[in-house]
Protein backbone atom coordinates (compact mmCIF):
# COMPACT_ATOMS: atom_id res chain seq x y z
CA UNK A 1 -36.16 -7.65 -50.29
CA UNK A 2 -35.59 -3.86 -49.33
CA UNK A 3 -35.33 -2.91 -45.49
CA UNK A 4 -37.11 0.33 -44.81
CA UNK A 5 -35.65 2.16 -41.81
CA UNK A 6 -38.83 3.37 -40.00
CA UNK A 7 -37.09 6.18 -38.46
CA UNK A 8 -35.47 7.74 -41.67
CA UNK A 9 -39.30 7.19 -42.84
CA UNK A 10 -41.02 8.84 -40.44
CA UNK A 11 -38.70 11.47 -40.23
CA UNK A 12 -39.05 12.52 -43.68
CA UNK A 13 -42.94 12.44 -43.36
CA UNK A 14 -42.69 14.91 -40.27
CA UNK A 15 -40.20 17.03 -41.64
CA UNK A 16 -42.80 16.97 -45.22
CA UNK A 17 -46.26 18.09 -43.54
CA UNK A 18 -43.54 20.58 -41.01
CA UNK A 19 -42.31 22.35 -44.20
CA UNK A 20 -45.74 22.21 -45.93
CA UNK A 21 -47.45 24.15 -42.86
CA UNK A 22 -45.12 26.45 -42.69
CA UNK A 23 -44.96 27.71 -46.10
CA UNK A 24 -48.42 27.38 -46.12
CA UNK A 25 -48.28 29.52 -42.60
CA UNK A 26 -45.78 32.50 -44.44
CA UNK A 27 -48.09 32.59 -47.02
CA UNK A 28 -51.11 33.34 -44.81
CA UNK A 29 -48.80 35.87 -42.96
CA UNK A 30 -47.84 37.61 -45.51
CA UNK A 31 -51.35 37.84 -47.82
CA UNK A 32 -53.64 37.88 -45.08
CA UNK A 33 -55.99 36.21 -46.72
CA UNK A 34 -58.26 33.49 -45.50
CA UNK A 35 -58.28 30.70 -47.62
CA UNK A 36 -54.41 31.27 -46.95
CA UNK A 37 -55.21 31.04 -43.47
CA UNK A 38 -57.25 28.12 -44.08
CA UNK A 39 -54.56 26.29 -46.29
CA UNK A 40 -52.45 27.13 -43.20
CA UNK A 41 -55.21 25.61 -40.76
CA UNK A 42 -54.89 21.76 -42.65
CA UNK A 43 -51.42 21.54 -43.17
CA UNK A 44 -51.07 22.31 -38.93
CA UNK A 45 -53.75 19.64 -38.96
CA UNK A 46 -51.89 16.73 -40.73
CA UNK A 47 -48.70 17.73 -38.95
CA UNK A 48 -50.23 17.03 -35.31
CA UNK A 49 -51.69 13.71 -37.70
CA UNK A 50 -48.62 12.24 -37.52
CA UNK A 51 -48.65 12.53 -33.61
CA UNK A 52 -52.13 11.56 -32.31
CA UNK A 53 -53.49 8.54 -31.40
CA UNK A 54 -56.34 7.02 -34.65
CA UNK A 55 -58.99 8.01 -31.97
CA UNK A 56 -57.62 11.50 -31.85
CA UNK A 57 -57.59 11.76 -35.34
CA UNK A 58 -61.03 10.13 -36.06
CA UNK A 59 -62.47 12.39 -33.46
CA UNK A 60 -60.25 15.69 -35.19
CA UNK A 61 -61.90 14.70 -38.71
CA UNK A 62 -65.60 14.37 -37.00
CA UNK A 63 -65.03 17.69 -35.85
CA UNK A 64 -63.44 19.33 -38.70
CA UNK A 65 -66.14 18.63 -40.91
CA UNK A 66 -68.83 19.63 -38.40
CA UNK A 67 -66.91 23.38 -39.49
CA UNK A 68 -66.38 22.64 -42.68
CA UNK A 69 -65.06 20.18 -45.76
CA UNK A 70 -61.31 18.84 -45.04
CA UNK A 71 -59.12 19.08 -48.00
């Protein structure tokens, strides 16, 4: 049996949806465009995931697709 270290884990899942927005973010800065912006919009969305409560983000997907589909 394997022993997962949970702070190497969740480490590499912040530092994952971190990189993802901000490429995502550079792109959107640099084309202008919206569905870059948008692209930009989710990936901010499942970094601050990682840091909310399940309420939080039950309540942030309710709201979200009030606006419009999550992808």
């Amino acid at each position: 049996m394997s022993v997962v270290n949970l702070n190497s884990e969740r480490e590499r899942r912040e530092t994952e949806a971190w990189d993802a927005y901000v490429a995502a973010r550079n792109l959107a800065d640099r084309t202008h465009q919206i569905e870059d912006g948008r692209r930009a919009a989710r990936a901010w969305c499942a970094f601050l995931e990682l840091y909310q409560t399940p309420a939080q983000n039950e309540f942030m997907g309710a709201t979200v697709t009030t606006f419009g589909r999550r992808a």
